[in-house]
N, C-alpha and C. Protein backbone atom coordinates (compact mmCIF):
# COMPACT_ATOMS: atom_id res chain seq x y z
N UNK A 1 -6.93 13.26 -10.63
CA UNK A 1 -6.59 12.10 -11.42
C UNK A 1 -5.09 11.80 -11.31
N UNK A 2 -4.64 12.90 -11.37
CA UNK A 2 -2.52 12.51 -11.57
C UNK A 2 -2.42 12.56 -10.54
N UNK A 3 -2.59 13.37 -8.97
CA UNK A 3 -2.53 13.08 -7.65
C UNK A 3 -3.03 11.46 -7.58
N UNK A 4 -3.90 11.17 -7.59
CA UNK A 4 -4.53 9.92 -7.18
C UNK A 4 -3.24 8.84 -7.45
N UNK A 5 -2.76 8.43 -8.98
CA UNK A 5 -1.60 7.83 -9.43
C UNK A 5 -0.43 7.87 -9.03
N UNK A 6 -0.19 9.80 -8.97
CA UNK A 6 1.20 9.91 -7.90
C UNK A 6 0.98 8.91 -6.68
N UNK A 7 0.12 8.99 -5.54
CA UNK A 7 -0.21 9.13 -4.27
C UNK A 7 -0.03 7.51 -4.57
N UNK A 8 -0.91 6.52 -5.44
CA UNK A 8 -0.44 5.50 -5.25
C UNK A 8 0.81 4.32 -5.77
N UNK A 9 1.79 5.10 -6.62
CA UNK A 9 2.36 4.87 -6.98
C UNK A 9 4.17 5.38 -5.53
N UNK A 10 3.61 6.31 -5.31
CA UNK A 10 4.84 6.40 -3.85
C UNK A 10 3.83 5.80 -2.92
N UNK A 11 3.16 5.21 -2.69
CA UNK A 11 2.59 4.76 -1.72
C UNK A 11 3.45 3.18 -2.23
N UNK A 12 3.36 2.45 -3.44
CA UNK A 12 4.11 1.23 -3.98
C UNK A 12 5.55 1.54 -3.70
N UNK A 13 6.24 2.22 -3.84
CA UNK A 13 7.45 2.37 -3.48
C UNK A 13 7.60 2.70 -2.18
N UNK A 14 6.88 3.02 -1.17
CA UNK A 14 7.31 3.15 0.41
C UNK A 14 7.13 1.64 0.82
N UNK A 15 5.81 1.20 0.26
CA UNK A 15 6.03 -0.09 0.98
C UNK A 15 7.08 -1.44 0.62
N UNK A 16 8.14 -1.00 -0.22
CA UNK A 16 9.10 -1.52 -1.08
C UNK A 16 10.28 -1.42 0.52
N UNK A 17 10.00 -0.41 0.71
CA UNK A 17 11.13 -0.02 1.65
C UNK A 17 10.96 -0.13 3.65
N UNK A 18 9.52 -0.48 3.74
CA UNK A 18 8.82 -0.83 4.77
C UNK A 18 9.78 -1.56 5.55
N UNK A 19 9.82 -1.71 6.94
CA UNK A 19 10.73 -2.30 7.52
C UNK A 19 10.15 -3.98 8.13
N UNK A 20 8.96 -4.01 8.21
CA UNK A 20 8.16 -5.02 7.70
C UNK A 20 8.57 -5.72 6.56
N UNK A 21 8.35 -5.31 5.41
CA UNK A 21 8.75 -5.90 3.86
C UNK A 21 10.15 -6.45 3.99
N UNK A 22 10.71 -5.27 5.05
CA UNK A 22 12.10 -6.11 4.53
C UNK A 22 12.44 -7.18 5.49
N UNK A 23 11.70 -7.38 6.67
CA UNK A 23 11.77 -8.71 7.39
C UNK A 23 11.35 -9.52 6.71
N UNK A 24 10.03 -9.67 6.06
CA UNK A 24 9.85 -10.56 5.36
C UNK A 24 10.67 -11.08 4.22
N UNK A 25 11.14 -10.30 3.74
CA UNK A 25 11.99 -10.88 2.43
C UNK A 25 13.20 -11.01 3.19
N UNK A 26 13.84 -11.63 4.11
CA UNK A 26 15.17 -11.39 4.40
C UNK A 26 15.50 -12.82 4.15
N UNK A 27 16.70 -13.17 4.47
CA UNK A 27 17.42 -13.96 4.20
C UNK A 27 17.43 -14.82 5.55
N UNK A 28 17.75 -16.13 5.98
CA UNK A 28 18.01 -16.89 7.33
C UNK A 28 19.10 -16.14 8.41
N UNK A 29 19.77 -15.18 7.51
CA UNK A 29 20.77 -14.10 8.08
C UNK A 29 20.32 -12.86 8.49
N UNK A 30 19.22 -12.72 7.95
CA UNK A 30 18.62 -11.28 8.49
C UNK A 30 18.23 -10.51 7.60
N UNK A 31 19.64 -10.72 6.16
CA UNK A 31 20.04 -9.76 5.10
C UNK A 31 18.82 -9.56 4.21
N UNK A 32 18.35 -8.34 3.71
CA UNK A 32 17.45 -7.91 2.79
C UNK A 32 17.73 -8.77 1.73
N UNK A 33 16.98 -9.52 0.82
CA UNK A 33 17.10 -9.84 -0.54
C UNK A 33 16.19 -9.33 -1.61
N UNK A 34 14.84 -8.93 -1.11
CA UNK A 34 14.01 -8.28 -1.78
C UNK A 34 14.19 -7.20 -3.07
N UNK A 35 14.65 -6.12 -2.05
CA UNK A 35 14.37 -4.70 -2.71
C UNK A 35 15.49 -4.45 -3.43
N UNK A 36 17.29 -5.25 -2.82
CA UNK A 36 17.95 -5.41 -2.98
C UNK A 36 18.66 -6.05 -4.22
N UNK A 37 17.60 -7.24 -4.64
CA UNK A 37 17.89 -7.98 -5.90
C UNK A 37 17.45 -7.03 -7.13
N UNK A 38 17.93 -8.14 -8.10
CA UNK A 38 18.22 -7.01 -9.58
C UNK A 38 16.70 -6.49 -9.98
N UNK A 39 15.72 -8.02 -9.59
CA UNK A 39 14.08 -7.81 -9.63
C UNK A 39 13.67 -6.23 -8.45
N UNK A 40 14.15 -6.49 -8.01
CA UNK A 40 13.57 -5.38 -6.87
C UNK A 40 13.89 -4.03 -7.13
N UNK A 41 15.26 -4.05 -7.95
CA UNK A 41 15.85 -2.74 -8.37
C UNK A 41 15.45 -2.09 -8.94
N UNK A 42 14.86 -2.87 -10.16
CA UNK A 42 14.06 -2.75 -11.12
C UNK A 42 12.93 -1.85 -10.99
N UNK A 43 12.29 -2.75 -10.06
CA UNK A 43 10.69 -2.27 -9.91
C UNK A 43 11.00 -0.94 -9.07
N UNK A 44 11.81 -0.55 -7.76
CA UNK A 44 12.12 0.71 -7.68
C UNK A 44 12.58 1.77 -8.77
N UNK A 45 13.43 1.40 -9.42
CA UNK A 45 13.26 2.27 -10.29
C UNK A 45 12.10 1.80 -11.39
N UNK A 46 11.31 0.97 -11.73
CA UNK A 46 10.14 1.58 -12.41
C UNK A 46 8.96 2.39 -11.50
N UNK A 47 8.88 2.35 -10.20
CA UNK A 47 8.30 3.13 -9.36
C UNK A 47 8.62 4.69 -9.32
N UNK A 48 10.25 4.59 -9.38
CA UNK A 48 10.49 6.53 -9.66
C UNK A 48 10.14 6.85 -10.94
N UNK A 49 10.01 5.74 -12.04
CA UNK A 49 10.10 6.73 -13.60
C UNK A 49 8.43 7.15 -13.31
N UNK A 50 7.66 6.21 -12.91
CA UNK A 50 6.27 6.68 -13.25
C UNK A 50 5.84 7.64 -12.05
N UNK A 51 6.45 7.74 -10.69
CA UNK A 51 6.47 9.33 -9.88
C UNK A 51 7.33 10.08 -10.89
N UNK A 52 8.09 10.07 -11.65
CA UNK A 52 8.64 11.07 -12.18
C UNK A 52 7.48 11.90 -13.55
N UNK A 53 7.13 10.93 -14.24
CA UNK A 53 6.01 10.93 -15.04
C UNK A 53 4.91 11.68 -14.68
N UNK A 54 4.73 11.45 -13.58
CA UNK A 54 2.94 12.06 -12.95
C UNK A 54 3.32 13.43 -12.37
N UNK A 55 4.42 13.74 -11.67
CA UNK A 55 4.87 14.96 -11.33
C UNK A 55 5.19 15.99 -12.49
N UNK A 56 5.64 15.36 -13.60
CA UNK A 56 5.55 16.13 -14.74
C UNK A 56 4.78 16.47 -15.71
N UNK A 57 3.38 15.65 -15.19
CA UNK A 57 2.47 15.70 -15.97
C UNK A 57 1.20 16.63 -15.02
N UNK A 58 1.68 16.75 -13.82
CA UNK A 58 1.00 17.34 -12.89
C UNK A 58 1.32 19.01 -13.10
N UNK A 59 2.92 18.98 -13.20
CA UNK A 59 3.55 20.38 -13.23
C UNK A 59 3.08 21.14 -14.65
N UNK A 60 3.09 20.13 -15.85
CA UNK A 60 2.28 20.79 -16.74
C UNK A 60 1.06 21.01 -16.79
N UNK A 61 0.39 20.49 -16.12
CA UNK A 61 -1.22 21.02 -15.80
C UNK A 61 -1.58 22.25 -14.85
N UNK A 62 -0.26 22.84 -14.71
CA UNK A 62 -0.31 23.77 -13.95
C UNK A 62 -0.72 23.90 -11.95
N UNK A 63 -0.01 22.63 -11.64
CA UNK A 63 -0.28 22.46 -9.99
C UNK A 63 -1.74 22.46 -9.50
N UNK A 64 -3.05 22.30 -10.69
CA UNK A 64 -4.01 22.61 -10.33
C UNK A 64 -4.22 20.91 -9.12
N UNK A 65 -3.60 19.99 -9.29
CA UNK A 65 -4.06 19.02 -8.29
C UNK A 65 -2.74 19.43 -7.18
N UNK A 66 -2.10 19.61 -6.99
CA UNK A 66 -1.36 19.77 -5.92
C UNK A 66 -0.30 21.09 -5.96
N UNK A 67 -0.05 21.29 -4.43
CA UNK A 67 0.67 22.71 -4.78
C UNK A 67 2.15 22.45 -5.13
N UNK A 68 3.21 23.63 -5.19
CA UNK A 68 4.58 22.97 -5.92
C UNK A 68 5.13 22.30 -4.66
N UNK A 69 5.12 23.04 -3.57
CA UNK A 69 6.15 22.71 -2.14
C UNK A 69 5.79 21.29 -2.24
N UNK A 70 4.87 20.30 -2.07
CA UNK A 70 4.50 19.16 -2.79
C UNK A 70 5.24 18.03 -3.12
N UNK A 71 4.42 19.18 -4.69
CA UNK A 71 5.67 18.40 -5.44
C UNK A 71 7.05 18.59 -5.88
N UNK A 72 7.28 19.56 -5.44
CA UNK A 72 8.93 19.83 -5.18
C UNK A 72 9.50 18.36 -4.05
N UNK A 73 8.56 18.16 -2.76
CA UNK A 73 8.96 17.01 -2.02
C UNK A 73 9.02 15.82 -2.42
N UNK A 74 8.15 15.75 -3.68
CA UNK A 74 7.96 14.16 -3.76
C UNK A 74 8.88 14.07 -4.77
N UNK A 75 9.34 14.57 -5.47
CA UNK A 75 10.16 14.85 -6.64
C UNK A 75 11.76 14.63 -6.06
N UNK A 76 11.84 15.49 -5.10
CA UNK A 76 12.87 14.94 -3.73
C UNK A 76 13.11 13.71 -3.79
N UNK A 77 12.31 13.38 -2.82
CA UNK A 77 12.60 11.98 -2.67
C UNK A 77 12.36 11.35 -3.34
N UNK A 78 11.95 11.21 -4.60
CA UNK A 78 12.13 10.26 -5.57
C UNK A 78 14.18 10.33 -6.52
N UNK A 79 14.04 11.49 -6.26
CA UNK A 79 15.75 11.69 -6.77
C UNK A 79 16.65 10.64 -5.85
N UNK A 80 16.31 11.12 -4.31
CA UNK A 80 16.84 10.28 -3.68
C UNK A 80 17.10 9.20 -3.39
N UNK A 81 15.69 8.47 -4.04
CA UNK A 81 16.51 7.25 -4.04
C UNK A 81 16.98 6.46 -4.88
N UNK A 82 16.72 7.79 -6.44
CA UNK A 82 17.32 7.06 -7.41
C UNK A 82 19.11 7.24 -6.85
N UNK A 83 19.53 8.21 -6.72
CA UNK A 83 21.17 8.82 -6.32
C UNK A 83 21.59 7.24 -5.07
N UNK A 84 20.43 7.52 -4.25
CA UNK A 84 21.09 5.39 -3.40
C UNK A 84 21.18 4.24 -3.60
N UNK A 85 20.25 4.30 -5.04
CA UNK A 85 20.43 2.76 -5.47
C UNK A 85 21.59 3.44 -6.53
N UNK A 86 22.04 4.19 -7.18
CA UNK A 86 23.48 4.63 -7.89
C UNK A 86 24.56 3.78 -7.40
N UNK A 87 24.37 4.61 -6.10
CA UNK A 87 25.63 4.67 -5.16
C UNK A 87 26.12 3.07 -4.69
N UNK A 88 24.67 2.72 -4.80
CA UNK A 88 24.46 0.68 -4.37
C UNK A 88 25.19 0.22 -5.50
N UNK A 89 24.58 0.44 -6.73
CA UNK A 89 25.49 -0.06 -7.92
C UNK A 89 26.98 0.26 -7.97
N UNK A 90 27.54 1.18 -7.63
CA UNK A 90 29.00 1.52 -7.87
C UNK A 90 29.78 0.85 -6.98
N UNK A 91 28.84 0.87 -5.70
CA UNK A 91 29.74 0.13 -4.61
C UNK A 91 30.49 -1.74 -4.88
């Protein structure tokens, strides 16, 4: 059940970042506007809170749907790209 949600919930956030997606949303210049705008920011980070959510709701169920190495990864890269869109904001 919480695998299933994880799985499609980073499955919504990869295709956020698709290199496809971002042709499509680009600008007459090339430039990303999509994922990039304040709407898009958004929804990436509402995409990590609820991977963050299911991984912690997974880890308290005791890894019985997935093992930790896992979710130690997905947990990863969900940090990660909260720490790049940071780094986007400061810049």
């Amino acid at each position: 059940m919480f695998m299933d949600r994880l799985l499609r919930e980073t499955q919504c956030l990869a295709n956020v970042f698709t290199a496809v997606e971002a042709l499509r949303l680009a600008d007459e210049h090339g430039n990303p506007r999509g994922w990039a705008s304040p709407c898009g920011m958004l929804e990436i980070t509402r995409c990590c809170a609820v991977i963050s959510d299911l991984a912690l709701s997974i880890a308290k169920a005791g890894y019985r749907e997935c093992d930790k190495q896992t979710l130690d990864e997905i947990a990863s890269e969900t940090r990660q790209v909260l720490y790049s869109m940071k780094a986007q904001f400061a810049a």
